[in-house]
C-alpha atoms as a PDB file:
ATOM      1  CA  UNK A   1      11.521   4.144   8.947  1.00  0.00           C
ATOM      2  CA  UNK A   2       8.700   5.596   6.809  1.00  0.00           C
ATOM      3  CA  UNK A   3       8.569   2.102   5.081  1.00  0.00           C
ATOM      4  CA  UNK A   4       8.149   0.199   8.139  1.00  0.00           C
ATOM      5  CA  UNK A   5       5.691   2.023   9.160  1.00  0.00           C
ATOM      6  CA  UNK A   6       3.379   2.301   6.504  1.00  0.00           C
ATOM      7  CA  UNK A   7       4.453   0.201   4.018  1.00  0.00           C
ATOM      8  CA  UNK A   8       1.598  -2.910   3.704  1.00  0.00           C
ATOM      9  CA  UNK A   9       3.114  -6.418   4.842  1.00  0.00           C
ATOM     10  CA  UNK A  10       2.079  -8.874   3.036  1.00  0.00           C
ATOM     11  CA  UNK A  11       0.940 -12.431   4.481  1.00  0.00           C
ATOM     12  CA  UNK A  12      -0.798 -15.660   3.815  1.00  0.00           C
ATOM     13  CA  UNK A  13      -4.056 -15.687   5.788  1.00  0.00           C
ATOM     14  CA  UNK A  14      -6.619 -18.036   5.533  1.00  0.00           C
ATOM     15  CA  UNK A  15      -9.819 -16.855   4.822  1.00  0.00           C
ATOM     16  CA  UNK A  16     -13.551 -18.108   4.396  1.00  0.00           C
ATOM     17  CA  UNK A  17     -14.539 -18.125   1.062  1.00  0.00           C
ATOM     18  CA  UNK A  18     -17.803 -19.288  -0.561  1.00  0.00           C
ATOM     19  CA  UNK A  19     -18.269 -23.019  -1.651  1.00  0.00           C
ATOM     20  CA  UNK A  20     -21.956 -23.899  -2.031  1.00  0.00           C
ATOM     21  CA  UNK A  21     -25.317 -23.076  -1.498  1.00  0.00           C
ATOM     22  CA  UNK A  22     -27.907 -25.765  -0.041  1.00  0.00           C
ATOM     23  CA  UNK A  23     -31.706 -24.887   0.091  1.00  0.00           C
ATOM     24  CA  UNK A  24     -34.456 -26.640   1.704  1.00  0.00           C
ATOM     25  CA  UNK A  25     -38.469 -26.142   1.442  1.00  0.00           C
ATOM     26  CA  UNK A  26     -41.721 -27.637   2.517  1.00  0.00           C
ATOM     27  CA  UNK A  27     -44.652 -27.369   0.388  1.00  0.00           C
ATOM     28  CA  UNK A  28     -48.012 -28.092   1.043  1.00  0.00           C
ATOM     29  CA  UNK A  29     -51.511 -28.317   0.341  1.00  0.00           C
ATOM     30  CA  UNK A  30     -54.888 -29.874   1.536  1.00  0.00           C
ATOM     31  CA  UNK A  31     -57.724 -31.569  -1.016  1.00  0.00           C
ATOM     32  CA  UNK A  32     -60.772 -31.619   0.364  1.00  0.00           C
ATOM     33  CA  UNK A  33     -61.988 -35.064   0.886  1.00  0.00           C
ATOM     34  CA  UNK A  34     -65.009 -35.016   2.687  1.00  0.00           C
ATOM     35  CA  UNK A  35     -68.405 -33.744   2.343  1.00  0.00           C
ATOM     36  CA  UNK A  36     -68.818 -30.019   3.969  1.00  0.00           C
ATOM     37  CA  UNK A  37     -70.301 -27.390   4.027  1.00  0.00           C
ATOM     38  CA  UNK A  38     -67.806 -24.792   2.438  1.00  0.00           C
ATOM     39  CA  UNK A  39     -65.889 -26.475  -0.658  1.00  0.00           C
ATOM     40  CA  UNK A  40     -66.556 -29.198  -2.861  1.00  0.00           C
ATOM     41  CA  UNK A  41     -64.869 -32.793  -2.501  1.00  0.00           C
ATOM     42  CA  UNK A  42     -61.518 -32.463  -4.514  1.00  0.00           C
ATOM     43  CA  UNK A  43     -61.020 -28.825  -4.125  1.00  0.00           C
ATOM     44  CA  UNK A  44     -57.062 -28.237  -3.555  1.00  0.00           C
ATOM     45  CA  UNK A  45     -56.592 -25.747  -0.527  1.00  0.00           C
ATOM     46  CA  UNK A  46     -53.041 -23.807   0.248  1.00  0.00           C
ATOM     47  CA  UNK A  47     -51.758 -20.864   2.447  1.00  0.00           C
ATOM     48  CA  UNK A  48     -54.995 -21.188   4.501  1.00  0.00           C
ATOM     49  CA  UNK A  49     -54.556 -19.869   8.380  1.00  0.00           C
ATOM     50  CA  UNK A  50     -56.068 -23.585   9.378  1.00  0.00           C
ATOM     51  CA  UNK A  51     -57.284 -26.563   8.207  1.00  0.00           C
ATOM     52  CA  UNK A  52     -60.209 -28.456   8.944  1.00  0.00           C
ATOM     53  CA  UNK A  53     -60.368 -32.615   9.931  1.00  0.00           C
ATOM     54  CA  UNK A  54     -64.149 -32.139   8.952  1.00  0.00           C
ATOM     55  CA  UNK A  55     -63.048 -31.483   5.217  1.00  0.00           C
ATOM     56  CA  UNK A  56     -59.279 -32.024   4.664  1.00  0.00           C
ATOM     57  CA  UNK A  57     -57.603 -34.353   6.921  1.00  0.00           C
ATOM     58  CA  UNK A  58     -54.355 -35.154   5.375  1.00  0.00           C
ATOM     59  CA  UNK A  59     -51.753 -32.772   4.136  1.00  0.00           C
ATOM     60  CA  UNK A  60     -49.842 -33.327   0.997  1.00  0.00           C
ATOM     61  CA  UNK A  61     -46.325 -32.276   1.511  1.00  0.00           C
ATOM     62  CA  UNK A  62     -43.652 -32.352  -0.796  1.00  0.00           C
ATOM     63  CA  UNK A  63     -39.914 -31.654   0.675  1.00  0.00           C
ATOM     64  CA  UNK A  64     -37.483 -30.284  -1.945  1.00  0.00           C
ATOM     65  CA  UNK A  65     -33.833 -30.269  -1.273  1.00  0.00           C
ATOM     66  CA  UNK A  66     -31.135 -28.531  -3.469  1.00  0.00           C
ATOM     67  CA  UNK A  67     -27.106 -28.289  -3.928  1.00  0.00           C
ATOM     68  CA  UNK A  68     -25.909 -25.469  -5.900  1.00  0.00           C
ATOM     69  CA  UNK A  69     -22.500 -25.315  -7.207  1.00  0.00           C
ATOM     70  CA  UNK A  70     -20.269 -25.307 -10.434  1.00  0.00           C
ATOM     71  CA  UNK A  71     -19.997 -29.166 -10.428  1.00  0.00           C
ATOM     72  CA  UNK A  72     -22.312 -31.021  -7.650  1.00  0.00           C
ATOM     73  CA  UNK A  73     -22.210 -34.941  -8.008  1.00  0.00           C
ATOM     74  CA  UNK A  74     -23.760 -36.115  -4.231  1.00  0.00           C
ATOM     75  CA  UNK A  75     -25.735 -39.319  -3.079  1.00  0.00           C
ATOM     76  CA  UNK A  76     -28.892 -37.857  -1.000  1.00  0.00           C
ATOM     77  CA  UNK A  77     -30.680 -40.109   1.723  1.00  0.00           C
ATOM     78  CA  UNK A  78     -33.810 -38.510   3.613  1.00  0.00           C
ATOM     79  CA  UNK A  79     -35.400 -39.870   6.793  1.00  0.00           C
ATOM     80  CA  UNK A  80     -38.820 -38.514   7.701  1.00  0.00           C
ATOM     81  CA  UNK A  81     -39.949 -39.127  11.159  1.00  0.00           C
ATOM     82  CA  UNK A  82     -43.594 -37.030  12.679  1.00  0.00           C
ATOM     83  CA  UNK A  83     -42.556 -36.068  16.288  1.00  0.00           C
ATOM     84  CA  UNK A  84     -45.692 -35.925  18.595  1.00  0.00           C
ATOM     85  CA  UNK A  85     -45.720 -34.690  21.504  1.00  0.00           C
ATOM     86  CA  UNK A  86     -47.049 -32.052  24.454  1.00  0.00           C
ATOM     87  CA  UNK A  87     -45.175 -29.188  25.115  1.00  0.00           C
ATOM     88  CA  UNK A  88     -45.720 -25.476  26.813  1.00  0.00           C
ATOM     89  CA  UNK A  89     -42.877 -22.531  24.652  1.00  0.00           C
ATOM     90  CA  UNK A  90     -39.986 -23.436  27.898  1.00  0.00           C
ATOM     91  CA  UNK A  91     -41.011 -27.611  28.564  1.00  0.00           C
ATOM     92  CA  UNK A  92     -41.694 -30.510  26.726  1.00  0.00           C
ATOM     93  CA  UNK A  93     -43.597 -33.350  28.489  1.00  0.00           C
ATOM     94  CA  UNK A  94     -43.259 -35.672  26.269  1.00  0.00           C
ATOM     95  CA  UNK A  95     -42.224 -36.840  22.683  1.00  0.00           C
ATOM     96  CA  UNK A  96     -42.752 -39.534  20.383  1.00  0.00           C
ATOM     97  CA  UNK A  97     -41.105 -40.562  16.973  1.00  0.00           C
ATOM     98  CA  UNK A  98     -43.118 -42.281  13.899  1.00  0.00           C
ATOM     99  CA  UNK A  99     -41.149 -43.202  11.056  1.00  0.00           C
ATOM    100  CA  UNK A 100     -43.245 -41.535   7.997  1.00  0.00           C
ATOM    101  CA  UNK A 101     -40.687 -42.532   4.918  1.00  0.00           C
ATOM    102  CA  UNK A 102     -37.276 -42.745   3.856  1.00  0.00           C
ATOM    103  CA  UNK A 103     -35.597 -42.148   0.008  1.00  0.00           C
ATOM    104  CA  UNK A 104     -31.901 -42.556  -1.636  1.00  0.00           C
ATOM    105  CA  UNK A 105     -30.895 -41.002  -4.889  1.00  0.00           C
ATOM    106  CA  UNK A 106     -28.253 -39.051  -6.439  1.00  0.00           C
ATOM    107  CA  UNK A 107     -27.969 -35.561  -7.104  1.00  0.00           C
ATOM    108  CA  UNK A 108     -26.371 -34.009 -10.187  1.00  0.00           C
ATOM    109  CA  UNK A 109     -28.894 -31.195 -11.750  1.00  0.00           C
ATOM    110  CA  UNK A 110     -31.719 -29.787 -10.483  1.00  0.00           C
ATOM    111  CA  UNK A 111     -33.475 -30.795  -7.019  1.00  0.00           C
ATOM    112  CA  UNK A 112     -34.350 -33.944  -5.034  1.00  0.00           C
ATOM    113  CA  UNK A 113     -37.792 -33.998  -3.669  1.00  0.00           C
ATOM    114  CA  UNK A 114     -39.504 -36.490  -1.561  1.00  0.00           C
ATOM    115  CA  UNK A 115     -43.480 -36.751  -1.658  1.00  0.00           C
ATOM    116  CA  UNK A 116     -45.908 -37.654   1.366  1.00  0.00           C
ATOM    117  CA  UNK A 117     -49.225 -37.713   2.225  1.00  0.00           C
ATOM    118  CA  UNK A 118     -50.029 -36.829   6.021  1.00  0.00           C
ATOM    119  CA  UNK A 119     -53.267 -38.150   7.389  1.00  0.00           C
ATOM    120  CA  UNK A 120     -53.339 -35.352  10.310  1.00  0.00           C
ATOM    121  CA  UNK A 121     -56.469 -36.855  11.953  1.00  0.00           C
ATOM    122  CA  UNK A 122     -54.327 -39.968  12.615  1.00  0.00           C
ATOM    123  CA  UNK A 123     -51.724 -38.516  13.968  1.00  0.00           C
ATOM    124  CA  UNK A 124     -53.861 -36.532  16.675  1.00  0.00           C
ATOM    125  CA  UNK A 125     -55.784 -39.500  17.403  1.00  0.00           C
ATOM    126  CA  UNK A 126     -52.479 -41.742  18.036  1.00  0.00           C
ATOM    127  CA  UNK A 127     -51.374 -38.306  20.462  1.00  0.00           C
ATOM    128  CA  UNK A 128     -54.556 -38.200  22.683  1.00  0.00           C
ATOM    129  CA  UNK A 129     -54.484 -41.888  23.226  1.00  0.00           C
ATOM    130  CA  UNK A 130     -50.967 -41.609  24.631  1.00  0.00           C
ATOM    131  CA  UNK A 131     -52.559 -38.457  26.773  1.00  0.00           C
ATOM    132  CA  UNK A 132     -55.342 -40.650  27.817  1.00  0.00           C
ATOM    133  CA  UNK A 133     -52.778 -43.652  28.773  1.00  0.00           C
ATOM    134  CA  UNK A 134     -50.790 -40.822  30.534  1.00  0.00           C
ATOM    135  CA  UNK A 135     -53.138 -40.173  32.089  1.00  0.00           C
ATOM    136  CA  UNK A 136     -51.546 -36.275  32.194  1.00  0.00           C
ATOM    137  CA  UNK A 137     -53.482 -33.105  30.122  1.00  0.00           C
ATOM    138  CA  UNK A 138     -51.229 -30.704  30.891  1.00  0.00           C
ATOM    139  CA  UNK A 139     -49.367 -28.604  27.203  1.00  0.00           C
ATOM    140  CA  UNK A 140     -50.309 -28.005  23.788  1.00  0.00           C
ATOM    141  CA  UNK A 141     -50.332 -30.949  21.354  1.00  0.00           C
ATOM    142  CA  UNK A 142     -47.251 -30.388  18.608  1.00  0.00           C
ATOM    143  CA  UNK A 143     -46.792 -32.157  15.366  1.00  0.00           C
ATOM    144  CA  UNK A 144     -43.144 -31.737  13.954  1.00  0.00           C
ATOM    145  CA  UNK A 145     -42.222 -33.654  10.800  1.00  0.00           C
ATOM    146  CA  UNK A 146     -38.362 -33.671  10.855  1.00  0.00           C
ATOM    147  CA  UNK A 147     -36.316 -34.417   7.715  1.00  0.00           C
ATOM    148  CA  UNK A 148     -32.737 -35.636   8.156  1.00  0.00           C
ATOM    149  CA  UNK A 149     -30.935 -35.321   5.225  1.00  0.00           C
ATOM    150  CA  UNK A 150     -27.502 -36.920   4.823  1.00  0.00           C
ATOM    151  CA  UNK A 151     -25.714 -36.035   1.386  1.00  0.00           C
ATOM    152  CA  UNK A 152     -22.334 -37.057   0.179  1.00  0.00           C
ATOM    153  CA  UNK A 153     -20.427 -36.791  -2.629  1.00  0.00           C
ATOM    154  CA  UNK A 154     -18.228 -34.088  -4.250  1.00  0.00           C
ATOM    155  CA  UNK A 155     -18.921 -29.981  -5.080  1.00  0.00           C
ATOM    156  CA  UNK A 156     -16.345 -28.286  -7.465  1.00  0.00           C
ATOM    157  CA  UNK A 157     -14.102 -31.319  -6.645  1.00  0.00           C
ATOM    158  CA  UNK A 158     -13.994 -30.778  -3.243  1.00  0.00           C
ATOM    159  CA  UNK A 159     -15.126 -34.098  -0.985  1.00  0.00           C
ATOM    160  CA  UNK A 160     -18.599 -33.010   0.945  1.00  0.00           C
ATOM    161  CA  UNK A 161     -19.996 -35.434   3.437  1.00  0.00           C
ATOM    162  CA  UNK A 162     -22.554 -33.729   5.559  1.00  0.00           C
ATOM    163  CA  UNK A 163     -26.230 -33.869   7.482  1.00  0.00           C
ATOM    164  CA  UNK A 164     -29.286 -31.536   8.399  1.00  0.00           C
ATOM    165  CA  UNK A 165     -32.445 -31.809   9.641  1.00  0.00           C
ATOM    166  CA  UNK A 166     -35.507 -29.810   8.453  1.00  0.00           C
ATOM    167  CA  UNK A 167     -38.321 -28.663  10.332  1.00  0.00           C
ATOM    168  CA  UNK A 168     -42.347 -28.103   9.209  1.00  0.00           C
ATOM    169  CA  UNK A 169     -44.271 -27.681  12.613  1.00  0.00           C
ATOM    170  CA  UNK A 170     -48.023 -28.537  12.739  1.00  0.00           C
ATOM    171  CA  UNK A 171     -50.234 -27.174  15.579  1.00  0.00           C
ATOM    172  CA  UNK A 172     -53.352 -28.593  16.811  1.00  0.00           C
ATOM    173  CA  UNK A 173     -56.380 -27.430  18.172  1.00  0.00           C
ATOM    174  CA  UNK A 174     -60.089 -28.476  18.726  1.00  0.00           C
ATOM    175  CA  UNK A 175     -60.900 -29.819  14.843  1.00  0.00           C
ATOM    176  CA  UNK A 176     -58.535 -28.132  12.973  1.00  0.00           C
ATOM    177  CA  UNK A 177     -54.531 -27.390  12.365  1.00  0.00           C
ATOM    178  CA  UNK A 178     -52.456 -25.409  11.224  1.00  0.00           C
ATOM    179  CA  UNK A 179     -48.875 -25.349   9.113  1.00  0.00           C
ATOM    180  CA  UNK A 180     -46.065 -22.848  10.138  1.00  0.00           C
ATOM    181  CA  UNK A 181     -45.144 -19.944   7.564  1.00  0.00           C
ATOM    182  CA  UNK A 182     -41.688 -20.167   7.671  1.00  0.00           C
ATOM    183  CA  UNK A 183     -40.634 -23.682   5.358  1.00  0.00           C
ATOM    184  CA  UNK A 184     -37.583 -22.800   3.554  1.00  0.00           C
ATOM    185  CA  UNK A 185     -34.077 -21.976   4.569  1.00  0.00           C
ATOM    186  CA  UNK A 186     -31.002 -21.188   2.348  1.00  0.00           C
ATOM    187  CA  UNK A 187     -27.632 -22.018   3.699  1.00  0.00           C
ATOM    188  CA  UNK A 188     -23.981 -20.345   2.505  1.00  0.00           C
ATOM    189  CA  UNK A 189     -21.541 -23.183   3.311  1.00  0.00           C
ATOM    190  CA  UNK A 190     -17.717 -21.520   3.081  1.00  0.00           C
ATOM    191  CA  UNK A 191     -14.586 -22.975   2.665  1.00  0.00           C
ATOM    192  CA  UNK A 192     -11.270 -22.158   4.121  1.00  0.00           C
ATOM    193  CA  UNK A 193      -8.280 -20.842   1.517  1.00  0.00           C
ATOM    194  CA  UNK A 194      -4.938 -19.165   1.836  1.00  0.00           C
ATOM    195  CA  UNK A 195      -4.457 -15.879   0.416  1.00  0.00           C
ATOM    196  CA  UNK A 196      -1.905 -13.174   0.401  1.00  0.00           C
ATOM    197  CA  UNK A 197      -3.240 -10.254   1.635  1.00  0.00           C
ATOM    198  CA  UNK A 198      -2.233  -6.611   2.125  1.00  0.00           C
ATOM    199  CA  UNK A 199      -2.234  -5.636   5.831  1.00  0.00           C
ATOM    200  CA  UNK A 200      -1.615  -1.883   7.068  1.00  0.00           C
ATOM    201  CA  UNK A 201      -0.613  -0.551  10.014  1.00  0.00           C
ATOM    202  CA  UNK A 202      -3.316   1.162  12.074  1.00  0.00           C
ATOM    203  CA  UNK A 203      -3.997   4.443  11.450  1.00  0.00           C
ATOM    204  CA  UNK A 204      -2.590   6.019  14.215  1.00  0.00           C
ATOM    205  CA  UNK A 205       0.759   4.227  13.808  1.00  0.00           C
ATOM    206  CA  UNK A 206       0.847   5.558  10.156  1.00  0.00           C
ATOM    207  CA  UNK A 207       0.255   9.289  11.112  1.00  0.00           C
ATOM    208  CA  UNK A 208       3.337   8.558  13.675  1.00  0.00           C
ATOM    209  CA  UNK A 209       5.113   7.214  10.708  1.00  0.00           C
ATOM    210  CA  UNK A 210       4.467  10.503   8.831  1.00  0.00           C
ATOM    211  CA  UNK A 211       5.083  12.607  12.037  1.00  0.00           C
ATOM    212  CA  UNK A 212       8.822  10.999  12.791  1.00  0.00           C
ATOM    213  CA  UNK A 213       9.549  11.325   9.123  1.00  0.00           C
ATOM    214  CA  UNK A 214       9.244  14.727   9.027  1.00  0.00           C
ATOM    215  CA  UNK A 215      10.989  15.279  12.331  1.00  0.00           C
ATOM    216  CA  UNK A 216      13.815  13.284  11.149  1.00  0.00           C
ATOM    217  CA  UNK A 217      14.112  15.473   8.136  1.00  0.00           C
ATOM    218  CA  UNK A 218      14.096  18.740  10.396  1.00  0.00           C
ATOM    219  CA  UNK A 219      16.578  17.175  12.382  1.00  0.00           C
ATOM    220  CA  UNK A 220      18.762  16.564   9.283  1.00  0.00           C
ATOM    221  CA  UNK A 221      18.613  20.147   8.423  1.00  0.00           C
ATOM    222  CA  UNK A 222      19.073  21.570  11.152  1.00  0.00           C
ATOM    223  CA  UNK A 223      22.212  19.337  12.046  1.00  0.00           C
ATOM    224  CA  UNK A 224      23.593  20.254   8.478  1.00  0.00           C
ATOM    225  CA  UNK A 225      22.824  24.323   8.936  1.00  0.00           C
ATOM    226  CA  UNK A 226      24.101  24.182  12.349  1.00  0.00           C
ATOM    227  CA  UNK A 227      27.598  22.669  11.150  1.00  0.00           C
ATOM    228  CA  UNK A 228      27.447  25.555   8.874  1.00  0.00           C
ATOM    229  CA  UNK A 229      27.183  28.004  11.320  1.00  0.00           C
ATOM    230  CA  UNK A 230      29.894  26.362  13.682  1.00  0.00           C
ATOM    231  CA  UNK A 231      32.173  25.999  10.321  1.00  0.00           C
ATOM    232  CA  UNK A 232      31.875  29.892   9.996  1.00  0.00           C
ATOM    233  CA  UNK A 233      32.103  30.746  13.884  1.00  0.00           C
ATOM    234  CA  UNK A 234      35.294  28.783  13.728  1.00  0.00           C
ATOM    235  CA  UNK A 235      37.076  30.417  10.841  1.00  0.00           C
ATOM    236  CA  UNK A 236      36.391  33.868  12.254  1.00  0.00           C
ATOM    237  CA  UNK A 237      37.634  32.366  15.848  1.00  0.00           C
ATOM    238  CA  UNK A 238      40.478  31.541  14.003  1.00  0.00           C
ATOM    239  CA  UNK A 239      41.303  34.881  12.497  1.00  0.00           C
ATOM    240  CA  UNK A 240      40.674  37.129  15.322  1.00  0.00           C
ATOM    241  CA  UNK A 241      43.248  34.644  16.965  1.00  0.00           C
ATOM    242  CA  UNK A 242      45.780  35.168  14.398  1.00  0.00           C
ATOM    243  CA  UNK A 243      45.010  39.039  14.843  1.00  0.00           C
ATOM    244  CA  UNK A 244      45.602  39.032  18.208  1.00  0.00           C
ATOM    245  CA  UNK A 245      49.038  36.779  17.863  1.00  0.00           C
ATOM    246  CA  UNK A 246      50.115  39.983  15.523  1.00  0.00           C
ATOM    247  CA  UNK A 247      48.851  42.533  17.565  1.00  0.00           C
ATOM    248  CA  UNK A 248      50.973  40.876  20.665  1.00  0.00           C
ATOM    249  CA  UNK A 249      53.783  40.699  18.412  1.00  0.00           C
ATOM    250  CA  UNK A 250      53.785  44.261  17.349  1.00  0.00           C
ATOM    251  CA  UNK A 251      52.896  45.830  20.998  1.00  0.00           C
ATOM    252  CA  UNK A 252      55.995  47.733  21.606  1.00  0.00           C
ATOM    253  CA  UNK A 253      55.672  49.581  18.367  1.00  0.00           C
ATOM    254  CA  UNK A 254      52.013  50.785  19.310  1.00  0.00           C
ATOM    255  CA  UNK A 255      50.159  52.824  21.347  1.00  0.00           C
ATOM    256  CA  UNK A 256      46.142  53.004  22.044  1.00  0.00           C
ATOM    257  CA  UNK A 257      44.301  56.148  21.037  1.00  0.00           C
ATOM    258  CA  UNK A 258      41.190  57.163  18.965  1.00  0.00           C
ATOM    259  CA  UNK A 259      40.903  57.629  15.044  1.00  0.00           C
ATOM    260  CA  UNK A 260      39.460  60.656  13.787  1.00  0.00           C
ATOM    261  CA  UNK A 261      37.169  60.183  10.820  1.00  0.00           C
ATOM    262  CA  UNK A 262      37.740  63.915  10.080  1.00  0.00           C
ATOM    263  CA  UNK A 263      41.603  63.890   9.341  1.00  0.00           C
ATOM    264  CA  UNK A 264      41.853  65.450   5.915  1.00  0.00           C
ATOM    265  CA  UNK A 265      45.618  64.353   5.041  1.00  0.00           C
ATOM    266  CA  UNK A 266      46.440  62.339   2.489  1.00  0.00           C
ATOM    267  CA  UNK A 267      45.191  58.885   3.470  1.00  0.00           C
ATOM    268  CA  UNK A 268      47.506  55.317   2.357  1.00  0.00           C
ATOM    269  CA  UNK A 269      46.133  52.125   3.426  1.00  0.00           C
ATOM    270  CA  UNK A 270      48.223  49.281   4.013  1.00  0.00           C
ATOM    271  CA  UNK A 271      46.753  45.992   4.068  1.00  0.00           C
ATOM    272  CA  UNK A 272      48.523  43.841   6.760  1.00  0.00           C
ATOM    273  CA  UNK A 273      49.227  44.796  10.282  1.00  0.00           C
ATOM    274  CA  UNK A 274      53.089  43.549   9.604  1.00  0.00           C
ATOM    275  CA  UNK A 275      53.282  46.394   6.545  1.00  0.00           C
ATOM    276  CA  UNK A 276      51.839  49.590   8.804  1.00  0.00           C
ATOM    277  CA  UNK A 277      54.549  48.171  11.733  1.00  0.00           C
ATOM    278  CA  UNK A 278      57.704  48.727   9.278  1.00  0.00           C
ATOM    279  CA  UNK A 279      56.414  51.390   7.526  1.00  0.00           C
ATOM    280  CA  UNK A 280      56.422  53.404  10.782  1.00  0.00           C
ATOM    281  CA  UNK A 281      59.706  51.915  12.609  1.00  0.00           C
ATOM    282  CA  UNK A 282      61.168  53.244   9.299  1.00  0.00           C
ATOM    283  CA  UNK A 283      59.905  56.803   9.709  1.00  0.00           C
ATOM    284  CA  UNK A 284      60.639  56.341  13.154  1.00  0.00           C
ATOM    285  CA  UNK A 285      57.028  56.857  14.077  1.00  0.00           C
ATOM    286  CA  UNK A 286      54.870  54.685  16.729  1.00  0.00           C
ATOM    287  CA  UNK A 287      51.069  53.296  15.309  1.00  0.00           C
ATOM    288  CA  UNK A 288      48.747  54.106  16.664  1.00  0.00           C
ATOM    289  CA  UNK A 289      45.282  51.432  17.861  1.00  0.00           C
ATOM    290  CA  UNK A 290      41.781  52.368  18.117  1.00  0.00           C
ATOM    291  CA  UNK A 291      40.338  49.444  19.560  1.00  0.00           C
ATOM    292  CA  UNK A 292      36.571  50.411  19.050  1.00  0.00           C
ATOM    293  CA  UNK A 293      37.292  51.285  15.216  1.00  0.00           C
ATOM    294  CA  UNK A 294      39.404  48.633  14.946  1.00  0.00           C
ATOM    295  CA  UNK A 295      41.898  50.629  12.996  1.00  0.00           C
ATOM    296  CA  UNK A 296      45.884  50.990  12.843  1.00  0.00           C
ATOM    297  CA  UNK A 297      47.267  54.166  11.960  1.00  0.00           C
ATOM    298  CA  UNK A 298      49.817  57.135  12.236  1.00  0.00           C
ATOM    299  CA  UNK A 299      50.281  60.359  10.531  1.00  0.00           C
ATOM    300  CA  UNK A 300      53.831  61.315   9.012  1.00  0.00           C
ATOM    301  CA  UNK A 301      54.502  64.472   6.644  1.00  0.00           C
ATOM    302  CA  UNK A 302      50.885  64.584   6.252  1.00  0.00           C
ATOM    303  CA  UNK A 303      50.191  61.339   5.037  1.00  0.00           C
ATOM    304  CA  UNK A 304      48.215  59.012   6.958  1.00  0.00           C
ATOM    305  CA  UNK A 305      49.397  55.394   6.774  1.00  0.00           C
ATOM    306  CA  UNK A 306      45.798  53.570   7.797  1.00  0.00           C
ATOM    307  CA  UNK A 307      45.747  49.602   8.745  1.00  0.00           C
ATOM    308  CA  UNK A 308      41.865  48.415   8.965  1.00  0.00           C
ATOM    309  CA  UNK A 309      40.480  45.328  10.203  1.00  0.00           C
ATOM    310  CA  UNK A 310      37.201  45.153   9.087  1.00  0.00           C
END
């Protein structure tokens, strides 16, 4: 019982185990390419709050995309696409997809990266002559350049064929833009495996366990000393019954009274019921019975024949 209760049982259960890791970024930077009034031509800016169509309108962006594992052999394919559209944070208005670049290549060792050079002035211009055609001003012109990454191949020896996209937003305002902060994501990608694993009962069925145990055990005693008990209750049954038979027996030959503990005669104890009987039919004597002391005896020439039961 103990055992069933608390004793772990052990099962196959599938589980989610770490396989690979795949990481993404977007990096950037603006060179300033026309004349202004704050950096020179050729000066490389990064991690500014904005930047300005005046001095720096195209971003250079380099996407890098990594598989980690023991053993990665995969076939990467990127698709870049910059979505333009209007949108408010719950509705967008309108969308529209231009096809920046695409790259193939294998990955084995370190990371595949894909290069590109954003003319940002461009792209606004090509979004507020589809407002003006619209003919409709209402939201907040987006740039998103999406990456769609499709890799394939085998990790650890395990087949992988898989996609994601990858998002760098770019907001837009009156001469200037500005790149999101967060540009890099890192991805756990588990894999499903049988194990044997140890499984308890709850806790409360386990102190139960314990509990019913040690009642049991009580039980078991107490059913043992209680047999005892009966065992000895019946053996002295047993003999007061045979007392009684004899006493029954030897009726005529004695008569009830009350022993004195005082009598100073010679005293001769007899040790069976049967033996006091004869001795006083032969001196023609009757015993006598104290039923409180228990005691058979009589009192000839002196001499008192005693018969106890205790």
């Amino acid at each position: 019982m103990y055992s069933s209760f608390y004793m772990p049982e052990y099962r196959d259960v599938a589980v989610e185990t770490p396989w690979y890791t795949v990481d993404s970024r977007y990096e950037y930077q603006a060179v300033v390419s026309e004349e202004n009034p704050l950096w020179p031509v050729g000066t490389t800016l990064t991690d500014n709050p904005v930047y300005f169509f005046a001095a720096a309108p195209e971003l250079q962006t380099t996407f890098t995309f990594l598989v980690e594992g023991e053993d990665v052999d995969l076939n990467v394919v990127t698709h870049t696409v910059a979505v333009l559209s209007m949108k408010d944070p719950e509705t967008t208005y309108w969308s529209k997809e231009v096809v920046i670049a695409e790259r193939a290549g294998p990955l084995q060792s370190g990371a595949f990266q894909n290069s590109l050079t954003l003319n940002i002035e461009d792209m606004q211009e090509r979004l507020n002559e589809i407002k003006e055609a619209l003919g409709f001003q209402r939201g907040n012109p987006v740039i998103e350049i999406v990456t769609t990454t499709v890799f394939s191949g085998t990790v650890d020896g395990k087949q992988v064929d898989e996609s994601r996209a990858y998002l760098m937003p770019i907001t837009l305002g009156q001469g200037h833009y500005a790149i999101s902060d967060k540009l890099d994501t890192t991805e756990v990608i588990t894999a499903r495996e049988m194990q044997t694993t140890e499984i308890y009962p709850p806790a409360p069925q386990q102190y139960a366990a314990v509990v019913l145990l040690l009642v049991s055990v009580g039980m078991l005693f107490w059913v043992i000393l209680s047999r005892f008990r009966h065992a000895e209750t019946s053996a002295g049954m047993l003999q007061a019954l045979e007392q009684e038979a004899a006493h029954a027996r030897y009726r005529d030959w004695m008569s009830q009274g009350r022993f004195d503990h005082s009598i100073g005669a010679h005293r001769i104890e007899l040790g069976s019921l049967e033996d006091i009987i004869s001795a006083a039919v032969d001196m023609n004597q009757r015993v006598i019975y104290d039923s409180d002391e228990k005691i058979y005896f009589f009192i000839h020439d002196s001499i008192l024949y005693v018969h106890n039961l205790a």
